[in-house]
C-alpha atoms as a PDB file:
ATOM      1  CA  UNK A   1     155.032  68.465  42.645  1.00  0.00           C
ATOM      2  CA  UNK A   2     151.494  69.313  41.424  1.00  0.00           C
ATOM      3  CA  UNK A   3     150.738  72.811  40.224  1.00  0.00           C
ATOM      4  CA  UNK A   4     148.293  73.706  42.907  1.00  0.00           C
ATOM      5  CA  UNK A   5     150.767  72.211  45.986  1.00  0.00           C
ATOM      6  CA  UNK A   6     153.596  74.635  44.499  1.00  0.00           C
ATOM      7  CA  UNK A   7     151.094  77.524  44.024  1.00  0.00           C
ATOM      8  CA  UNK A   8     149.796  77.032  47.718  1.00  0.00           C
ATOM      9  CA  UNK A   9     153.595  76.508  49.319  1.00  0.00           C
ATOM     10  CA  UNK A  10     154.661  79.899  47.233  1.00  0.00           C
ATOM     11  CA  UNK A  11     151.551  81.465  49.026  1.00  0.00           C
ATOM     12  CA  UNK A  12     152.215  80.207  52.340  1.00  0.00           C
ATOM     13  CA  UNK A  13     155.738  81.408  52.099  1.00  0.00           C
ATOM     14  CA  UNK A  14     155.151  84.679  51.010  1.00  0.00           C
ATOM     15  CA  UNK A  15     152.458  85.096  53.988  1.00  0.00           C
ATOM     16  CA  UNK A  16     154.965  83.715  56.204  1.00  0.00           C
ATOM     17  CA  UNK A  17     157.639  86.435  54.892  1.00  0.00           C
ATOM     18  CA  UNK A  18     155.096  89.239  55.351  1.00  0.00           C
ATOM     19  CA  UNK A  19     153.918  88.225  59.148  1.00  0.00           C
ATOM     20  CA  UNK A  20     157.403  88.212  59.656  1.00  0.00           C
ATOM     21  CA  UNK A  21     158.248  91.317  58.311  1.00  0.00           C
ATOM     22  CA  UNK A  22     155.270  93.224  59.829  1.00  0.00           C
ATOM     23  CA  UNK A  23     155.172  96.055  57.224  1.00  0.00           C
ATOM     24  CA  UNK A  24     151.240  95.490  56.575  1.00  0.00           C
ATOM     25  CA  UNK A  25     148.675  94.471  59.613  1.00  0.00           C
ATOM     26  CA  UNK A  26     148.266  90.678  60.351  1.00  0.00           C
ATOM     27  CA  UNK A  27     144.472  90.446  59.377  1.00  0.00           C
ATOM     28  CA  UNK A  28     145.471  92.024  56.216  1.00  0.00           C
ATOM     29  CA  UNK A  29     147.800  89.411  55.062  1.00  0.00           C
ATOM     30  CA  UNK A  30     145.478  87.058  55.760  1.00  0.00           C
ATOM     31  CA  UNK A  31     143.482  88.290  54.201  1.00  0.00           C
ATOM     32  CA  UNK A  32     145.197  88.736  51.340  1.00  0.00           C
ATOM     33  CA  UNK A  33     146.674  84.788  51.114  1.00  0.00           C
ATOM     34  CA  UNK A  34     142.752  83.976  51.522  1.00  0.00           C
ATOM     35  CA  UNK A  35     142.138  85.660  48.412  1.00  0.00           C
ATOM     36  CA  UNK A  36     145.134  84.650  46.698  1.00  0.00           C
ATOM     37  CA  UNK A  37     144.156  81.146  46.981  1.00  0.00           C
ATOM     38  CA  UNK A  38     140.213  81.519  46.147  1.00  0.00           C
ATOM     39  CA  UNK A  39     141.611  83.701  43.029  1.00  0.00           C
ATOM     40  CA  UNK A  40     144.130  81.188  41.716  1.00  0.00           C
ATOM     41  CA  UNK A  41     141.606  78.543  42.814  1.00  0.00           C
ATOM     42  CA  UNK A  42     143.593  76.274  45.118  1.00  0.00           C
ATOM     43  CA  UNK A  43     140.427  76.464  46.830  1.00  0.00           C
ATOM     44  CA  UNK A  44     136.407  77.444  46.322  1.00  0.00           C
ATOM     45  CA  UNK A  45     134.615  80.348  47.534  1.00  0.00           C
ATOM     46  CA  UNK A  46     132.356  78.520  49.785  1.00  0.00           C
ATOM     47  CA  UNK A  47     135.121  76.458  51.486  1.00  0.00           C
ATOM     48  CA  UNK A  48     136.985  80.233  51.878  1.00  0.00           C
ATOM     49  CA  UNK A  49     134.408  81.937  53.277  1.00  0.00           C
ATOM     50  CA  UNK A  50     133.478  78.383  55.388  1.00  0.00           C
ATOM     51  CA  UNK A  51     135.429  79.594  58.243  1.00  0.00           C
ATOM     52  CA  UNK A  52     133.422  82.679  59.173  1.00  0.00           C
ATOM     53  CA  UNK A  53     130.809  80.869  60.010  1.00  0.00           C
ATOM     54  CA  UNK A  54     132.631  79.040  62.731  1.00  0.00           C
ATOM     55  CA  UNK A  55     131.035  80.323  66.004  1.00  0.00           C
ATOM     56  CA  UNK A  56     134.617  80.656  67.770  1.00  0.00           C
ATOM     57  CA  UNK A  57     135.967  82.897  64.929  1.00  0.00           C
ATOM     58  CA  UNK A  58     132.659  84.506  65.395  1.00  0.00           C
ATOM     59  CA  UNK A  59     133.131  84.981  69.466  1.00  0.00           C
ATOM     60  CA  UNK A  60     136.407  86.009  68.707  1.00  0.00           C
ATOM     61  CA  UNK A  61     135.181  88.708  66.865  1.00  0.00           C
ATOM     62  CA  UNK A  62     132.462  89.670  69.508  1.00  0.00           C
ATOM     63  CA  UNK A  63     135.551  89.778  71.916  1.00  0.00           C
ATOM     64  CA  UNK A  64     136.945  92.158  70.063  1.00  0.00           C
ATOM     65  CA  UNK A  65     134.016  94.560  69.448  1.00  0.00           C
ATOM     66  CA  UNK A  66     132.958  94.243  73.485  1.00  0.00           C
ATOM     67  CA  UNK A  67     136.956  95.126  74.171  1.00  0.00           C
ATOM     68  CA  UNK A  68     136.614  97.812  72.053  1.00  0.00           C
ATOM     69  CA  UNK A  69     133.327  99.135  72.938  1.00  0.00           C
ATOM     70  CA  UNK A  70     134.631  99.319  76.677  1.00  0.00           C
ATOM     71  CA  UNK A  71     137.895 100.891  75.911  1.00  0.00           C
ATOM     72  CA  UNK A  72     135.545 103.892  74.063  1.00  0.00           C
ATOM     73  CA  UNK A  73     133.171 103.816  76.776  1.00  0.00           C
ATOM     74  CA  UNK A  74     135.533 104.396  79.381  1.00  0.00           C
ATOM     75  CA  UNK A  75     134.796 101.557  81.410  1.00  0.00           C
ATOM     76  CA  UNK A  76     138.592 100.130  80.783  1.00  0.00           C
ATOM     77  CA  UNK A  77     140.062 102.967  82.479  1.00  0.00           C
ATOM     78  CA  UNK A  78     137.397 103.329  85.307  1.00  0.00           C
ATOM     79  CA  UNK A  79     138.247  99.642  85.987  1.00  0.00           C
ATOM     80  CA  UNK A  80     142.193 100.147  85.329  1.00  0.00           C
ATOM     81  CA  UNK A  81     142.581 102.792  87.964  1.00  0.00           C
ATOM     82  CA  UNK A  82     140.347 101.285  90.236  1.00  0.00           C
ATOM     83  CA  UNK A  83     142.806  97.965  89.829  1.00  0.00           C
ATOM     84  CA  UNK A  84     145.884 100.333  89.897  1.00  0.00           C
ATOM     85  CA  UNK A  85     144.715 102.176  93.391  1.00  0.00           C
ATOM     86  CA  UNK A  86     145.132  98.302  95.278  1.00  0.00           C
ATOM     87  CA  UNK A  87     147.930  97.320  92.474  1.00  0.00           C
ATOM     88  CA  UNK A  88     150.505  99.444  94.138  1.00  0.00           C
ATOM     89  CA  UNK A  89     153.744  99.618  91.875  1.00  0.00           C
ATOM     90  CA  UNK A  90     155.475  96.041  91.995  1.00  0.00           C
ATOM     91  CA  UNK A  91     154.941  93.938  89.386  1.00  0.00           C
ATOM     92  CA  UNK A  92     154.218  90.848  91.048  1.00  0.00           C
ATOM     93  CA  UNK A  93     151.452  92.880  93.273  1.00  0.00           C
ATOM     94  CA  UNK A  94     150.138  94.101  89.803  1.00  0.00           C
ATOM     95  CA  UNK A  95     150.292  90.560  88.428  1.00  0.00           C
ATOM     96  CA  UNK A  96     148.242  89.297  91.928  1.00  0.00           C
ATOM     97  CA  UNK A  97     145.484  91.753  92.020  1.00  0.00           C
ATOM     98  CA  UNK A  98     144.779  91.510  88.368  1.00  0.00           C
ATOM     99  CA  UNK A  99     144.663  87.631  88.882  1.00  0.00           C
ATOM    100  CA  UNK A 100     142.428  88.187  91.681  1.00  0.00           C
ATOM    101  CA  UNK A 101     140.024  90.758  89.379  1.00  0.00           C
ATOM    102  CA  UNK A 102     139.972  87.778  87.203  1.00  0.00           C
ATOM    103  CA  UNK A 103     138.662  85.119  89.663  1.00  0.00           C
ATOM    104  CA  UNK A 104     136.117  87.929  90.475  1.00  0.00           C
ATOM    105  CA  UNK A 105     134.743  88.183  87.582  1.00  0.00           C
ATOM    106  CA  UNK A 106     134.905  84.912  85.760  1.00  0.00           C
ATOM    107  CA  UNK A 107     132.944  83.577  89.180  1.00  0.00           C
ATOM    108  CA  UNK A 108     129.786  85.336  88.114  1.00  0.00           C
ATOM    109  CA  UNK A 109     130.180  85.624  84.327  1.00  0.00           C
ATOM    110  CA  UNK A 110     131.904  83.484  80.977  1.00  0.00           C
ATOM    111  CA  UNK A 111     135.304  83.558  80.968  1.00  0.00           C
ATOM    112  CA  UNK A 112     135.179  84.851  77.150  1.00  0.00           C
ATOM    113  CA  UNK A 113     133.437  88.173  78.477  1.00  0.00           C
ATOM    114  CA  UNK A 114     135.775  88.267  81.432  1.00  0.00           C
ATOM    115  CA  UNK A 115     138.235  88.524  78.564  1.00  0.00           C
ATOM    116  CA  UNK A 116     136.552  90.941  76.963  1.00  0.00           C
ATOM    117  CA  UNK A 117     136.130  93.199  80.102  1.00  0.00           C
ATOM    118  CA  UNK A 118     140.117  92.315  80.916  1.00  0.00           C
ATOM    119  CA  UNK A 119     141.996  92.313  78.094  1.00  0.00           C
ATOM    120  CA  UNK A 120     141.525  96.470  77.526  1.00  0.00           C
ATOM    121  CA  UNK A 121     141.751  96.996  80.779  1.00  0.00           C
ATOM    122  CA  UNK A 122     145.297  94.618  81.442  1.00  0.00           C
ATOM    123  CA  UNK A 123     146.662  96.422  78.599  1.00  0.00           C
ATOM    124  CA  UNK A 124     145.805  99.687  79.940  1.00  0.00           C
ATOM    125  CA  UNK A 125     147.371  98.858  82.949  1.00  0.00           C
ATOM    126  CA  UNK A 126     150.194  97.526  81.542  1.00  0.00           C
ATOM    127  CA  UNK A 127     150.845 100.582  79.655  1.00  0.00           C
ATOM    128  CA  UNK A 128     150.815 103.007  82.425  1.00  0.00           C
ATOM    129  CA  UNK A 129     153.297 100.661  84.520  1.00  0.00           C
ATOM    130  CA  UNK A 130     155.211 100.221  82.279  1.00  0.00           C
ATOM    131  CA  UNK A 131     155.429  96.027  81.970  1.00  0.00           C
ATOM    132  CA  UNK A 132     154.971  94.189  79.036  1.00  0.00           C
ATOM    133  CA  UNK A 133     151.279  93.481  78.127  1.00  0.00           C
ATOM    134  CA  UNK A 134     152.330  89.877  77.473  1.00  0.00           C
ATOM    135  CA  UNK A 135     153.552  89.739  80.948  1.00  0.00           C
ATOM    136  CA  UNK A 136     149.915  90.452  82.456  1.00  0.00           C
ATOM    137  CA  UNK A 137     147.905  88.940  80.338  1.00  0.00           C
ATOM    138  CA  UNK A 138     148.786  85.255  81.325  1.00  0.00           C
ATOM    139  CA  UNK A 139     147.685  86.056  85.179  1.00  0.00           C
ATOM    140  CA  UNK A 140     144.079  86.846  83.261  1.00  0.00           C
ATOM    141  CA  UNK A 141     144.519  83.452  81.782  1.00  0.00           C
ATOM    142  CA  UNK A 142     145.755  81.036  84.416  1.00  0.00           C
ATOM    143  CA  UNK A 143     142.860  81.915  87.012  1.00  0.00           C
ATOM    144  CA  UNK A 144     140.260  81.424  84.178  1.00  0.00           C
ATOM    145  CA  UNK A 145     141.677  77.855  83.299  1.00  0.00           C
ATOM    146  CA  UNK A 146     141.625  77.203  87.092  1.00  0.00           C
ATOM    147  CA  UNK A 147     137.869  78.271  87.634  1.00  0.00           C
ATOM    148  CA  UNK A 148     136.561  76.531  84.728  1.00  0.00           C
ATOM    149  CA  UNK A 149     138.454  73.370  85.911  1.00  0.00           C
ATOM    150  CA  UNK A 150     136.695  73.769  89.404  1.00  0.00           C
ATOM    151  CA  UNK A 151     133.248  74.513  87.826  1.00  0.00           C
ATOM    152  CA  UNK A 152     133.456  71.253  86.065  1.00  0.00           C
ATOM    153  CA  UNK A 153     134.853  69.352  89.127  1.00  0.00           C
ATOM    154  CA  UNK A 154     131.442  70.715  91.265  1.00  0.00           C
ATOM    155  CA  UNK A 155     128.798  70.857  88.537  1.00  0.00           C
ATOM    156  CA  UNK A 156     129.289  67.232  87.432  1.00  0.00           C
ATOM    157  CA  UNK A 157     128.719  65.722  91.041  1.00  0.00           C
ATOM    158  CA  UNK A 158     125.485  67.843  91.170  1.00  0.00           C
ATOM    159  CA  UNK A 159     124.139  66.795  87.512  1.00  0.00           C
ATOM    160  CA  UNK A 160     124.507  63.100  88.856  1.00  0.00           C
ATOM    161  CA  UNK A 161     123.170  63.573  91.833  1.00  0.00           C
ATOM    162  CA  UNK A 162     126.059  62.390  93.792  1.00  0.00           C
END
């Protein structure tokens, strides 16, 4: 085996053992097996740094910020109680209504900053009730798949003129 492929599998395992292990914070390990590579150089500094200037790592990162912004704002928990007053206390009404806040909103806006609006807010919700985030956060998902599928389905017809 060549030096670098041992150097790079001895790298990948160790980032494997600490995502597994969870004793430091994911973007820190990778992070760290970023640098570790550039450092030993298994790879240049412009192909490291090449994937920040992907736009979806970059939208990714303006989710984040937006999410953020609107959990210090306030405007996640002005929108969490408003969704917990029709909610009621089931789950699968909690699971409906938040599905239903996520048509809403992904009919008049991207579905990346109905994300960013949701995602604080689910997790709020979640919280409070007492159900796994993980268990709410896939009704956000499943109506935005659904709505983007049906905005293709009527927007092409009208490009062609059909």
């Amino acid at each position: 085996m060549m030096p670098e492929a041992a150097l790079t599998l001895a790298i990948l395992g160790a980032t494997i053992v600490l995502f597994v292990s969870d004793r430091l914070r994911l973007d820190v390990v990778a992070m760290m097996s970023l640098l570790a590579l550039t450092l030993s150089g298994v790879t240049t500094v412009s192909d490291a740094l090449a994937g920040f200037s992907n736009p979806a790592v970059l939208m990714i990162a303006g989710l984040f910020i937006v999410g953020a912004a609107l959990t210090d704002t306030g405007v996640a928990d002005w929108l969490g109680h408003r969704l917990e007053r029709v909610a009621g206390s089931g789950e699968a009404r909690v699971m409906v209504v938040v599905m239903g806040a996520t048509a809403l909103l992904s009919a008049f806006m991207s579905s990346t900053g109905t994300v960013a609006i949701l995602l604080p807010v689910v997790g709020t919700l979640a919280l409070k009730r007492g159900i796994a985030p993980a268990r709410l956060l896939m009704p956000v998902g499943l109506p935005l798949q659904l709505l983007v599928l049906a905005t293709t389905v009527i927007v092409v017809p009208l490009v062609w003129g059909f």
